[in-house]
N, C-alpha and C. Protein backbone atom coordinates (compact mmCIF):
# COMPACT_ATOMS: atom_id res chain seq x y z
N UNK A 1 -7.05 14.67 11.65
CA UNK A 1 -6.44 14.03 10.50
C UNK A 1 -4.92 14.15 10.59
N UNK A 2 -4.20 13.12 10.01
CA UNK A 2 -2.85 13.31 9.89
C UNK A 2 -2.46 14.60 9.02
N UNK A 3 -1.18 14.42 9.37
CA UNK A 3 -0.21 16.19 9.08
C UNK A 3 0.32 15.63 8.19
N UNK A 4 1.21 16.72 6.87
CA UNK A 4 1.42 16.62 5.77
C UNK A 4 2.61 15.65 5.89
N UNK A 5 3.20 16.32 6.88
CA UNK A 5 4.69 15.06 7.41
C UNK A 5 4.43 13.72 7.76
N UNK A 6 3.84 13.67 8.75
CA UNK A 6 3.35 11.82 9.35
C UNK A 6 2.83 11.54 7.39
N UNK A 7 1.89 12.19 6.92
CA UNK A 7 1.31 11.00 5.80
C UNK A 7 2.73 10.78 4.73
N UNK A 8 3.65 11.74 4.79
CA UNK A 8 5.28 11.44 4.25
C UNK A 8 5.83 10.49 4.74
N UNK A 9 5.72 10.40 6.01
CA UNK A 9 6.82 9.54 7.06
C UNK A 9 5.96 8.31 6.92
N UNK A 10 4.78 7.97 6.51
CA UNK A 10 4.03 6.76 6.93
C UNK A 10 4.13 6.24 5.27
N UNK A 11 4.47 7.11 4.02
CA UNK A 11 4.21 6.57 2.78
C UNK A 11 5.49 5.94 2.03
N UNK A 12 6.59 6.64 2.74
CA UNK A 12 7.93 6.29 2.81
C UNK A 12 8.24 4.93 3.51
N UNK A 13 7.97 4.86 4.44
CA UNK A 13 8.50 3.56 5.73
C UNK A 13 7.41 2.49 4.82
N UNK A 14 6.33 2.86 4.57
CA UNK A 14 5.55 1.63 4.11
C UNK A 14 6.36 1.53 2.78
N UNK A 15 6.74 1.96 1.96
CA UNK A 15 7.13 1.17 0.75
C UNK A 15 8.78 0.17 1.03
N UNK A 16 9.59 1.33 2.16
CA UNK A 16 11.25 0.86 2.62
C UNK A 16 10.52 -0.46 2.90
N UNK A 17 10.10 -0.88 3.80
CA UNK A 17 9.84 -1.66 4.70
C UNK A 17 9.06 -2.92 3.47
N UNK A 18 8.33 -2.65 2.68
CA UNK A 18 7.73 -3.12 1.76
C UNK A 18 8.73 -3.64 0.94
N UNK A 19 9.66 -2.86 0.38
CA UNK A 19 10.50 -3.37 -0.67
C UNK A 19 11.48 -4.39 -0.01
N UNK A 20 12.06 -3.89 1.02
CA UNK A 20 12.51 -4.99 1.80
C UNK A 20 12.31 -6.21 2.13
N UNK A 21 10.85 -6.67 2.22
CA UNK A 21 10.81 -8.10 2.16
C UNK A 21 10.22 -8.70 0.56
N UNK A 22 9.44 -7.90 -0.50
CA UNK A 22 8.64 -7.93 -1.48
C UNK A 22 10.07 -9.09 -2.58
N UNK A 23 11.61 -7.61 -2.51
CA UNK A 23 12.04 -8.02 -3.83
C UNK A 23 12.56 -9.51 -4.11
N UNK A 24 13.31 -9.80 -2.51
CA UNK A 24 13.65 -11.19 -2.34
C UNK A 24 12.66 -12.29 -2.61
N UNK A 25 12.00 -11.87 -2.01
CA UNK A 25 10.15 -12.84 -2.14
C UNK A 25 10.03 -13.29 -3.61
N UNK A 26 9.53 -11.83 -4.07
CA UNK A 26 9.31 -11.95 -5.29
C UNK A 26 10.32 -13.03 -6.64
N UNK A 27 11.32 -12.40 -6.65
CA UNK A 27 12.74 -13.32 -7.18
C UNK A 27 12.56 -14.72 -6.88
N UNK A 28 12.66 -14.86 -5.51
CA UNK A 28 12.36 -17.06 -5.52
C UNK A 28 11.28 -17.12 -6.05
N UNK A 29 10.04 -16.82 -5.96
CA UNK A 29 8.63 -17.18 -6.08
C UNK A 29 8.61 -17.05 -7.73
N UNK A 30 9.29 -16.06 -8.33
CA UNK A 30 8.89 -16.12 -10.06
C UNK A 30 10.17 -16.94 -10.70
N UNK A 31 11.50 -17.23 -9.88
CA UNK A 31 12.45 -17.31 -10.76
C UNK A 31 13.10 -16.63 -11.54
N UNK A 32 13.17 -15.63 -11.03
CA UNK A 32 13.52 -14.18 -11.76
C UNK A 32 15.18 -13.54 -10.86
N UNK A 33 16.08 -12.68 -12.04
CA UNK A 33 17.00 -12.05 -11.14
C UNK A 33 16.46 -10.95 -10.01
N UNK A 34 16.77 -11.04 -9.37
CA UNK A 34 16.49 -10.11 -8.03
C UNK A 34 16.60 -8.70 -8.66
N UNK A 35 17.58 -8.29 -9.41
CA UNK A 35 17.76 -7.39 -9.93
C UNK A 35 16.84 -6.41 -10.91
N UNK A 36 15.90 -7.78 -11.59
CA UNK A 36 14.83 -7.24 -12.17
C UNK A 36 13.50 -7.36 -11.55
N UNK A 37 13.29 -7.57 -10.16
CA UNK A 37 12.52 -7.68 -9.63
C UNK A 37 12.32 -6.56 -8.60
N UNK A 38 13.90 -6.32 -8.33
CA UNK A 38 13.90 -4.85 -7.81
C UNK A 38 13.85 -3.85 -8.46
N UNK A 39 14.07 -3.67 -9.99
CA UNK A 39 13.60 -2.63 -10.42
C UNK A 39 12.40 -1.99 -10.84
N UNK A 40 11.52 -3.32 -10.59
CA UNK A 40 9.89 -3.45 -11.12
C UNK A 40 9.27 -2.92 -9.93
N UNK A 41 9.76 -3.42 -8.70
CA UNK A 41 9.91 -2.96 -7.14
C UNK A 41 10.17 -1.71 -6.91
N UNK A 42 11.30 -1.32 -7.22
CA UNK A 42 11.02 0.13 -7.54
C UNK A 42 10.51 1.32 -8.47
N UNK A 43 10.21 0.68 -9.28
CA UNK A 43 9.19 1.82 -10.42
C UNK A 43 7.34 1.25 -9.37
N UNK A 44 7.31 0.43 -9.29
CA UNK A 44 6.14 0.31 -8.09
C UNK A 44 5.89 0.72 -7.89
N UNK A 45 7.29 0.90 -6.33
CA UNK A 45 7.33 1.66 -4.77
C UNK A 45 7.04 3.18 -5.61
N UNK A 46 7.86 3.66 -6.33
CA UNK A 46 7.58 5.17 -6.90
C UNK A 46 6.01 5.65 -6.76
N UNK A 47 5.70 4.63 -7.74
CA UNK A 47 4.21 5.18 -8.00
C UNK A 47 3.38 4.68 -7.33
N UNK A 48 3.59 3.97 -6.36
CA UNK A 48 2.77 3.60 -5.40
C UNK A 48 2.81 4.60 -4.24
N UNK A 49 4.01 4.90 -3.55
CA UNK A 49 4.18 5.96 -2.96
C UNK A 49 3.26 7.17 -3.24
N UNK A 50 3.37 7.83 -4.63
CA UNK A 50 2.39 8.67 -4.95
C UNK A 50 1.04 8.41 -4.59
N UNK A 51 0.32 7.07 -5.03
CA UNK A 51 -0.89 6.60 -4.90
C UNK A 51 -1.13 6.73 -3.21
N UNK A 52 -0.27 6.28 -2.80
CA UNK A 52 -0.27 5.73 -1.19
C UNK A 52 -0.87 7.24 -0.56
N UNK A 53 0.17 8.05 -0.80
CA UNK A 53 -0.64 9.74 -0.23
C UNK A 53 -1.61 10.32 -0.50
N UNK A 54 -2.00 10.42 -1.70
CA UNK A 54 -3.31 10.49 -2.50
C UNK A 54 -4.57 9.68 -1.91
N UNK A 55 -4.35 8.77 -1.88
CA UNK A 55 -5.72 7.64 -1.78
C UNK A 55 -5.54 7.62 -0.30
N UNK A 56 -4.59 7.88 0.79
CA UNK A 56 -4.97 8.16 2.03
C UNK A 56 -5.57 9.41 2.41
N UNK A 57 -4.93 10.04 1.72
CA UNK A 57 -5.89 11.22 2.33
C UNK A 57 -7.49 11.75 1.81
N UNK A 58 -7.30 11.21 0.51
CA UNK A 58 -8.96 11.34 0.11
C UNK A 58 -9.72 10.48 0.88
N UNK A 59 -9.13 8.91 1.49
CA UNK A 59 -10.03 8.16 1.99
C UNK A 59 -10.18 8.62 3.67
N UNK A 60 -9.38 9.25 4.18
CA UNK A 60 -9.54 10.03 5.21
C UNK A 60 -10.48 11.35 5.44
N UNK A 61 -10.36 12.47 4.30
CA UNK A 61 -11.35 13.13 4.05
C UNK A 61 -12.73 12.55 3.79
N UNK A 62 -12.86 11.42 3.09
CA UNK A 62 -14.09 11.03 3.11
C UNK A 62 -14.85 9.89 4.63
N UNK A 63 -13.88 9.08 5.40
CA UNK A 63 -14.20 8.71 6.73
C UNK A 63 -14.50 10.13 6.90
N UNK A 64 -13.86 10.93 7.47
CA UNK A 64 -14.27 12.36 8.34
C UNK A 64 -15.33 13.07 8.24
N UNK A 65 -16.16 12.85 6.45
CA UNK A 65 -17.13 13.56 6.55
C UNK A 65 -17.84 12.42 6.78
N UNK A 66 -18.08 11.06 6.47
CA UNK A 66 -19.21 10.31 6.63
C UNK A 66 -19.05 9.88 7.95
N UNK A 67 -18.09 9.77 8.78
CA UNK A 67 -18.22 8.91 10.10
C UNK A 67 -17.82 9.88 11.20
N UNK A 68 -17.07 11.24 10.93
CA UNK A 68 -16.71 12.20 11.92
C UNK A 68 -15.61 11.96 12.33
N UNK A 69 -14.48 10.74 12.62
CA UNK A 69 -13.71 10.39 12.52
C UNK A 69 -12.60 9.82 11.12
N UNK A 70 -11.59 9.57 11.62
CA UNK A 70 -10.89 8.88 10.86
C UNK A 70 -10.13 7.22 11.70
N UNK A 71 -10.73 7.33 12.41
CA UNK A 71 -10.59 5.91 12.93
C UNK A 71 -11.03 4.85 12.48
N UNK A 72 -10.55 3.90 11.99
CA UNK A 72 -11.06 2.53 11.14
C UNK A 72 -11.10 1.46 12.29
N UNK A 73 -12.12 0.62 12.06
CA UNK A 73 -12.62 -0.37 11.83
C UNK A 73 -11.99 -1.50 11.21
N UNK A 74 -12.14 -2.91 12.02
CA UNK A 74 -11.72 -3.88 10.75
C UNK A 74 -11.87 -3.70 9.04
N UNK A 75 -13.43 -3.86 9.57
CA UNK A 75 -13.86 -4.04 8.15
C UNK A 75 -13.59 -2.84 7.29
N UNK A 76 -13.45 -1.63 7.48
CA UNK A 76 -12.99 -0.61 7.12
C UNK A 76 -11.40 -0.85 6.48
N UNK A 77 -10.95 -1.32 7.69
CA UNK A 77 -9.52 -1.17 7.07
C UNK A 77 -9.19 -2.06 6.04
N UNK A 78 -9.60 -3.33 6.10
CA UNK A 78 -9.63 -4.14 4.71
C UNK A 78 -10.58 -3.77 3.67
N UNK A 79 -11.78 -2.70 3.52
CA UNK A 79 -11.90 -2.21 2.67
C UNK A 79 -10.38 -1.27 2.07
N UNK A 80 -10.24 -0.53 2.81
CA UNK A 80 -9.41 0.27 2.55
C UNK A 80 -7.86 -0.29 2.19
N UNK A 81 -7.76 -1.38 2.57
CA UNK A 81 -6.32 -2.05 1.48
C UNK A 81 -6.94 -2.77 0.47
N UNK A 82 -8.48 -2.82 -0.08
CA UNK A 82 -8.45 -4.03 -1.20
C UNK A 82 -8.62 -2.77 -2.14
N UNK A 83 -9.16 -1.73 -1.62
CA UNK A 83 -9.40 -0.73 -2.90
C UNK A 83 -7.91 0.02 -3.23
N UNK A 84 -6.58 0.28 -2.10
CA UNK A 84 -5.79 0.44 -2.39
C UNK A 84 -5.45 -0.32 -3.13
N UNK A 85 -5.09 -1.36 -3.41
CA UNK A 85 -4.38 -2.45 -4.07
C UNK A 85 -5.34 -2.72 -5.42
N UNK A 86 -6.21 -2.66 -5.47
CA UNK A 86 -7.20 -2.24 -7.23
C UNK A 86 -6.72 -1.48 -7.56
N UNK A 87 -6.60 -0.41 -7.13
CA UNK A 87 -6.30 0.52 -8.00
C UNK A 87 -4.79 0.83 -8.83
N UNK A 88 -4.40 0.40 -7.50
CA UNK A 88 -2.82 0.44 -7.85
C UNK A 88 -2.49 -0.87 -9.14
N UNK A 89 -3.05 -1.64 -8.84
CA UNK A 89 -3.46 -3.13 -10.05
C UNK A 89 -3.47 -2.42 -10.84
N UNK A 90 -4.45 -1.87 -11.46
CA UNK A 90 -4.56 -0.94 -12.49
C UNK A 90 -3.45 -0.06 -13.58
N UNK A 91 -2.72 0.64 -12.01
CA UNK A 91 -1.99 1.17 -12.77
C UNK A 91 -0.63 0.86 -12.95
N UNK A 92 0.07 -0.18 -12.89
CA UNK A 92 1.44 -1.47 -12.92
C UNK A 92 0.99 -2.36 -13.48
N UNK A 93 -0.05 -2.37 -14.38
CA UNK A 93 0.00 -3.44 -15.31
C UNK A 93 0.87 -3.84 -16.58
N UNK A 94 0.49 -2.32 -17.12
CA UNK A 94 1.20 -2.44 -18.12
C UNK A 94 2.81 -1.80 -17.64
N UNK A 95 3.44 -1.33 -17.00
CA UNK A 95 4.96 -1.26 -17.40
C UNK A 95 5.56 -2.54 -16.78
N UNK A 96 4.88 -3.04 -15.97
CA UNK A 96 5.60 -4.67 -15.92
C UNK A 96 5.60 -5.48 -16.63
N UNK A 97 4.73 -5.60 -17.48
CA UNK A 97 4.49 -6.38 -19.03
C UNK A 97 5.82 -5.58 -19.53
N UNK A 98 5.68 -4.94 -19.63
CA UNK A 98 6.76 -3.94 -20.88
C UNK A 98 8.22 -4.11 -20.41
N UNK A 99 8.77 -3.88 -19.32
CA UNK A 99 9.55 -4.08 -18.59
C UNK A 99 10.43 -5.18 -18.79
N UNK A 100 9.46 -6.19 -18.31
CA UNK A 100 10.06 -7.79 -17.88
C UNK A 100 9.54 -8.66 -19.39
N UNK A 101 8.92 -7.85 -20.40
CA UNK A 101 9.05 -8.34 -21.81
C UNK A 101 8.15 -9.69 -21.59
N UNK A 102 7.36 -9.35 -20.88
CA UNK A 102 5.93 -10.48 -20.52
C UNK A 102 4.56 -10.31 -21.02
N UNK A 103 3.64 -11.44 -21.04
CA UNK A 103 2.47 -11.18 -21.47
C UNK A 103 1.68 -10.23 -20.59
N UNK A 104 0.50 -9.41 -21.18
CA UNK A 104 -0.23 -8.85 -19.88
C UNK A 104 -0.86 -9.60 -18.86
N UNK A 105 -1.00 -11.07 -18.92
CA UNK A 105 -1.60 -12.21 -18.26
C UNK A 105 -0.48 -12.75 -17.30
N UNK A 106 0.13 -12.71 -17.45
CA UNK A 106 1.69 -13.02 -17.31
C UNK A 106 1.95 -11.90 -16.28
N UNK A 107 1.96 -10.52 -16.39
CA UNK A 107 1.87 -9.60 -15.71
C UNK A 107 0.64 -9.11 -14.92
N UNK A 108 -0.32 -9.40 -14.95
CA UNK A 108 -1.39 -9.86 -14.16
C UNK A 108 -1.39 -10.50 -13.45
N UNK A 109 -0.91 -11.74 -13.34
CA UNK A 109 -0.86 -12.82 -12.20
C UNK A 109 0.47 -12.67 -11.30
N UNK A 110 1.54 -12.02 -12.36
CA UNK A 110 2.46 -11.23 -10.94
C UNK A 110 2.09 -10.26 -9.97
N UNK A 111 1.47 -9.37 -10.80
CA UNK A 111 1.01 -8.06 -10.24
C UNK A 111 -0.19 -8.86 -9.08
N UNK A 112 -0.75 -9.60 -9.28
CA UNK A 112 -1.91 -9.46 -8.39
C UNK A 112 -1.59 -10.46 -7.43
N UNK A 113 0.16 -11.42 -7.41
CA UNK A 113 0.31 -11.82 -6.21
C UNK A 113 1.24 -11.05 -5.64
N UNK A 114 1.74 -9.90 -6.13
CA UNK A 114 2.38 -9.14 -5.19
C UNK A 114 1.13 -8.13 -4.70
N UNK A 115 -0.07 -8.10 -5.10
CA UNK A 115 -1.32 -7.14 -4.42
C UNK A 115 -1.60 -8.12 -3.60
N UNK A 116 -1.76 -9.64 -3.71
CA UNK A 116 -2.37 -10.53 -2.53
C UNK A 116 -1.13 -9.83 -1.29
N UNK A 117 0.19 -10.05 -1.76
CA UNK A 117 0.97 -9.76 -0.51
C UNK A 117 0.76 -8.35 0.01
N UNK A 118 0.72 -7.27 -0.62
CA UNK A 118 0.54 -5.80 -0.18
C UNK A 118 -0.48 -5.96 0.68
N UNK A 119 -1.54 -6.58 0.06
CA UNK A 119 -3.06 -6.31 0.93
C UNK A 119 -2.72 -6.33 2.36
N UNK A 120 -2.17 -7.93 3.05
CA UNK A 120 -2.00 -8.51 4.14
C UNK A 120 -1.04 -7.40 4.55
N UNK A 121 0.04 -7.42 4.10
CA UNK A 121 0.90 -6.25 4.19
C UNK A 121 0.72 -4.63 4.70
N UNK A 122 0.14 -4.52 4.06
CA UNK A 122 -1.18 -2.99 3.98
C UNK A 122 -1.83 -3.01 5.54
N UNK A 123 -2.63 -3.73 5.80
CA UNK A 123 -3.24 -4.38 6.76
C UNK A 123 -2.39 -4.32 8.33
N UNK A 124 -1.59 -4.91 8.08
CA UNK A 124 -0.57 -4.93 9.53
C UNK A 124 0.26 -3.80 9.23
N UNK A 125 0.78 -3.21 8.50
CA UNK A 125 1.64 -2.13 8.74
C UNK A 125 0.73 -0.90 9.19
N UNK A 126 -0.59 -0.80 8.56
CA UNK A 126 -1.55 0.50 8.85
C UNK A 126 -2.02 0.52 10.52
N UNK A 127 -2.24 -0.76 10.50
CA UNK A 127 -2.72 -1.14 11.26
C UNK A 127 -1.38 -0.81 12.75
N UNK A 128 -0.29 -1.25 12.73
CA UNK A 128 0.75 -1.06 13.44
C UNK A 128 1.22 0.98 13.39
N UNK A 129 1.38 1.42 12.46
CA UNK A 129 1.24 2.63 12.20
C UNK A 129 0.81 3.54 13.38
N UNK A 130 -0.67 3.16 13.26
CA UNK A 130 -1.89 3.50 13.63
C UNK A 130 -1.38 3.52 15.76
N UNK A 131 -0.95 2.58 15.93
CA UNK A 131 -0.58 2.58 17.01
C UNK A 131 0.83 2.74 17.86
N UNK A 132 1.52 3.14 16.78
CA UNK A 132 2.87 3.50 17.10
C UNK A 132 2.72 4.84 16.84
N UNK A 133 1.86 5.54 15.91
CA UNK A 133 1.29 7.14 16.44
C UNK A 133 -0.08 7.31 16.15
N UNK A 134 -0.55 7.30 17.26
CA UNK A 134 -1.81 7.43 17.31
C UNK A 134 -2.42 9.08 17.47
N UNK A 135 -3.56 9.26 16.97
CA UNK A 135 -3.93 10.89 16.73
C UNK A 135 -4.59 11.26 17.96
N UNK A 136 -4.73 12.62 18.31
CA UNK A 136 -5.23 12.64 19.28
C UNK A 136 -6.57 12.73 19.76
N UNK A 137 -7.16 13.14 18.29
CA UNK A 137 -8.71 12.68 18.36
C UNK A 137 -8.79 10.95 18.88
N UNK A 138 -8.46 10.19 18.79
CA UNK A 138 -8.45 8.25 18.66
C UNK A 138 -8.45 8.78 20.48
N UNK A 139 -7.67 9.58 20.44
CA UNK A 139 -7.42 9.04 22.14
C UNK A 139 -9.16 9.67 22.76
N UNK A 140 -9.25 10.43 22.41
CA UNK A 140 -10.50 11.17 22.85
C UNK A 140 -12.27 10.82 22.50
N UNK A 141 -12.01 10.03 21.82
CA UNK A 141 -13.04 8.49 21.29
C UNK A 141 -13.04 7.28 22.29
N UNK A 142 -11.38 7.15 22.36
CA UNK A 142 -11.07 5.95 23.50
C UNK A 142 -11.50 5.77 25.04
N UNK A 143 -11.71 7.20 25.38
CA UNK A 143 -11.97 7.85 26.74
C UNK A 143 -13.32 7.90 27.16
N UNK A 144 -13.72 8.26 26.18
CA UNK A 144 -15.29 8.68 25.85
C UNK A 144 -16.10 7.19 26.29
């Protein structure tokens, strides 16, 4: 399993890297100042960050006991960004309503096209991650 540092270094770079293309995006696509799109972006990234360490490592503890590994699978790994991104739905609903002085429907359909983008997002960065440091159990599966 990953070390307390890599799941730091991997929860960090995913949100930098995230916010980086999300806030601009976001801003043309709603018509919104960038400014308030980055701050919604960053109360997010915050608590997503939190989520991001949390929900990796429980979902890692739980691959490890059911599969012996922590090596994913396609289908695995897009399980594992649609349930990230539910949950996190969940919990940015309401301060973006509150925030940006919007309906919760209104904030719903933002929130869940910036989760359509995370997902895909989620997906290739884990996925890239994954192989820019790879564990050394993966290598010893690979061999096998």
């Amino acid at each position: 399993m990953r070390t307390t540092r890599d799941r730091i270094r991997h929860a960090i770079s995913f949100e930098i890297i995230g916010l980086t293309i999300v806030t601009p995006l976001g801003a043309w696509v709603f018509g919104m100042p960038m400014h308030e799109i980055g701050v919604i972006g960053l109360i997010s990234a915050t608590i997503a960050t939190l989520w991001n360490y949390i929900y990796n490592l429980g979902f890692d503890r739980v691959m490890q006991r059911v599969r012996g590994s922590t090596q994913k699978t396609a289908p695995i790994r897009m399980a594992h960004a649609v349930l990230f991104e539910g949950g996190l739905l969940i919990v940015l609903l309401p301060p973006i309503a509150w925030y940006l002085g919007i309906s919760l429907w209104q904030a719903f359909l933002m929130d869940v096209s910036f989760a359509l983008f995370y997902m895909g997002y989620a997906f290739v960065f884990n996925w890239a991650y994954d192989r820019l440091f790879p564990l050394p159990e993966w290598r010893k599966l690979e061999a096998a």
